[in-house]
Protein backbone atom coordinates (compact mmCIF):
# COMPACT_ATOMS: atom_id res chain seq x y z
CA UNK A 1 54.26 -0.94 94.82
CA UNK A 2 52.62 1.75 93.14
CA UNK A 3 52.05 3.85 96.37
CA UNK A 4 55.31 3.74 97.14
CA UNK A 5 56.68 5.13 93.84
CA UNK A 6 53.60 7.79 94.06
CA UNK A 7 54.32 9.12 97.17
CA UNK A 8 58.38 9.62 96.81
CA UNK A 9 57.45 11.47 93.25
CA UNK A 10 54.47 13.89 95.46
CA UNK A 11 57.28 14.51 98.04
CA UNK A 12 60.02 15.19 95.39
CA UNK A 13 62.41 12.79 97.27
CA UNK A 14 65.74 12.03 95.47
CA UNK A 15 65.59 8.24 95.25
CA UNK A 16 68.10 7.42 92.50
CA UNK A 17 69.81 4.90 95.26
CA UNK A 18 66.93 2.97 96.07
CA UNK A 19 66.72 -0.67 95.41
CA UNK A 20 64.76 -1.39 91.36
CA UNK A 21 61.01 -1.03 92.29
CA UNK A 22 58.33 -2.20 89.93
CA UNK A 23 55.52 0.96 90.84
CA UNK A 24 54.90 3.40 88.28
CA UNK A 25 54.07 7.04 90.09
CA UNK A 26 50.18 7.21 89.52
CA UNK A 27 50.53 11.32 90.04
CA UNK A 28 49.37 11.93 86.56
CA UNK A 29 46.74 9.36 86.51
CA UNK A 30 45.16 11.01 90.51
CA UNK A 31 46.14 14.64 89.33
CA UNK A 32 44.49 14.51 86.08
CA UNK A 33 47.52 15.81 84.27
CA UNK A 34 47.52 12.47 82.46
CA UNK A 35 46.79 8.65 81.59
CA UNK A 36 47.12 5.94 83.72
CA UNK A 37 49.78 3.97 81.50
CA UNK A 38 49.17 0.17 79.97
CA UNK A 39 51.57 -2.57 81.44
CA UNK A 40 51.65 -5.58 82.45
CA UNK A 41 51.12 -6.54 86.09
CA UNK A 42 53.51 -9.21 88.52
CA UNK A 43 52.57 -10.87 91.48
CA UNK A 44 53.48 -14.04 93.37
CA UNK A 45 51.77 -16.05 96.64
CA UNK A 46 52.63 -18.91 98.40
CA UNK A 47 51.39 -21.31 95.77
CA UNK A 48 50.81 -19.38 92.31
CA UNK A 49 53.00 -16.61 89.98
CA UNK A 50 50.54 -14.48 87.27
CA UNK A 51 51.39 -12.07 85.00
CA UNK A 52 48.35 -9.71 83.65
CA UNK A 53 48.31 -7.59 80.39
CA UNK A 54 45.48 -6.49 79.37
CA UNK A 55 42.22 -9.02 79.34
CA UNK A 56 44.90 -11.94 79.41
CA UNK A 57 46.34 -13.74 82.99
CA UNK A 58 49.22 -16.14 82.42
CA UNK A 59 49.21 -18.09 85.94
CA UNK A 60 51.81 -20.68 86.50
CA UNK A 61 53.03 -22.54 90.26
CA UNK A 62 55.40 -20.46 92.38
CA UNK A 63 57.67 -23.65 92.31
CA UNK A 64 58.17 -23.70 88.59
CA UNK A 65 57.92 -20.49 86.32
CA UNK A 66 59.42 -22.79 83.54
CA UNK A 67 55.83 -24.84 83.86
CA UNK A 68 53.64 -24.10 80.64
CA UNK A 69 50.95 -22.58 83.08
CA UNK A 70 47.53 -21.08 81.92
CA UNK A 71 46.55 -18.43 80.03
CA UNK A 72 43.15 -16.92 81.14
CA UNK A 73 40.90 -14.13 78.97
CA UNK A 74 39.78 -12.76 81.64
CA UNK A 75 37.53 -10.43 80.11
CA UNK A 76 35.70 -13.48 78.35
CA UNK A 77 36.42 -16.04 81.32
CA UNK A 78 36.43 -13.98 84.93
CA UNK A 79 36.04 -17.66 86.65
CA UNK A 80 39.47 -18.53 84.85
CA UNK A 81 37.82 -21.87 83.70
CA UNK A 82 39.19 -21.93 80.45
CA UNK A 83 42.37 -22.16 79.61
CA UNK A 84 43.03 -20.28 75.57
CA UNK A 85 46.86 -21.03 75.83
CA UNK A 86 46.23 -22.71 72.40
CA UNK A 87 44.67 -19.47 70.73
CA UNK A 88 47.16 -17.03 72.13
CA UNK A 89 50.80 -18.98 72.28
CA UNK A 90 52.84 -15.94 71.90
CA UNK A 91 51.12 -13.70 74.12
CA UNK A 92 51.58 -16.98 76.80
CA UNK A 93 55.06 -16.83 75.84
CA UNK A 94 55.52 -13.74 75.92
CA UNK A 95 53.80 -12.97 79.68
CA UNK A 96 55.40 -16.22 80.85
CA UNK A 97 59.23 -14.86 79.53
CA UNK A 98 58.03 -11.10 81.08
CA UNK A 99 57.22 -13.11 84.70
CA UNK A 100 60.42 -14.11 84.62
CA UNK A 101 62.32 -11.24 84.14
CA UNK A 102 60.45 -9.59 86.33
CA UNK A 103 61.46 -12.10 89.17
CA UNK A 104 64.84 -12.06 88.23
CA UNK A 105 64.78 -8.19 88.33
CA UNK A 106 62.87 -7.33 91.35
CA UNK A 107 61.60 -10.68 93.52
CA UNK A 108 65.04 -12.67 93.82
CA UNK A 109 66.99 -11.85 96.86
CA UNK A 110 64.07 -10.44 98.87
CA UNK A 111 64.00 -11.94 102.14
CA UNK A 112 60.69 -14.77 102.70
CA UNK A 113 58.33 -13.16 105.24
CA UNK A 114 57.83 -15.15 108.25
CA UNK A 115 54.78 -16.64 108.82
């Protein structure tokens, strides 16, 4: 989370030790000292995994990351009605491969929250 990864760099706390997080310390970006940096964006719910870069959304099922999925322009298609996996393949690729590395890096072995 990127308050998390904010707040240790604003407090100057040594967290070499700490578990791989995904946040990126937005001090630059609320300070004015700098850009707000380009990447591309994880998240998974109980029923869907997405990846965003840029204008594009690759959404797939929780279930099965190997699944082809979607690819959304969002900036063209904010409904996500259509799916342009055949005009971008290696940008679906590409977000799809990223998901999963992600997941592999940071998601697997975190506990389920109870509901």
């Amino acid at each position: 989370m990127d308050w998390f990864s904010t707040l240790v760099a604003l407090g100057h706390v040594d967290f070499d030790s700490a578990p791989k997080l995904d946040g990126i310390n937005l001090e630059p970006a609320l300070t004015g000292t700098g850009p707000l940096p380009e990447r591309t964006v994880f998240w998974q719910t109980g029923k869907s995994a997405a990846a965003r870069r840029g204008t594009l959304k690759w959404i797939a099922p929780t279930n099965n990351a190997d699944a082809p999925g979607q690819l959304y322009d969002l900036q063209k298609d904010r409904g996500e009605t259509t799916d342009v996996s055949d005009l971008h393949p290696e940008q679906k690729t590409e977000l799809q491969e990223a998901y999963k590395n992600w997941r592999n890096e940071v998601w697997d072995g975190v506990a389920p929250v109870a509901r």
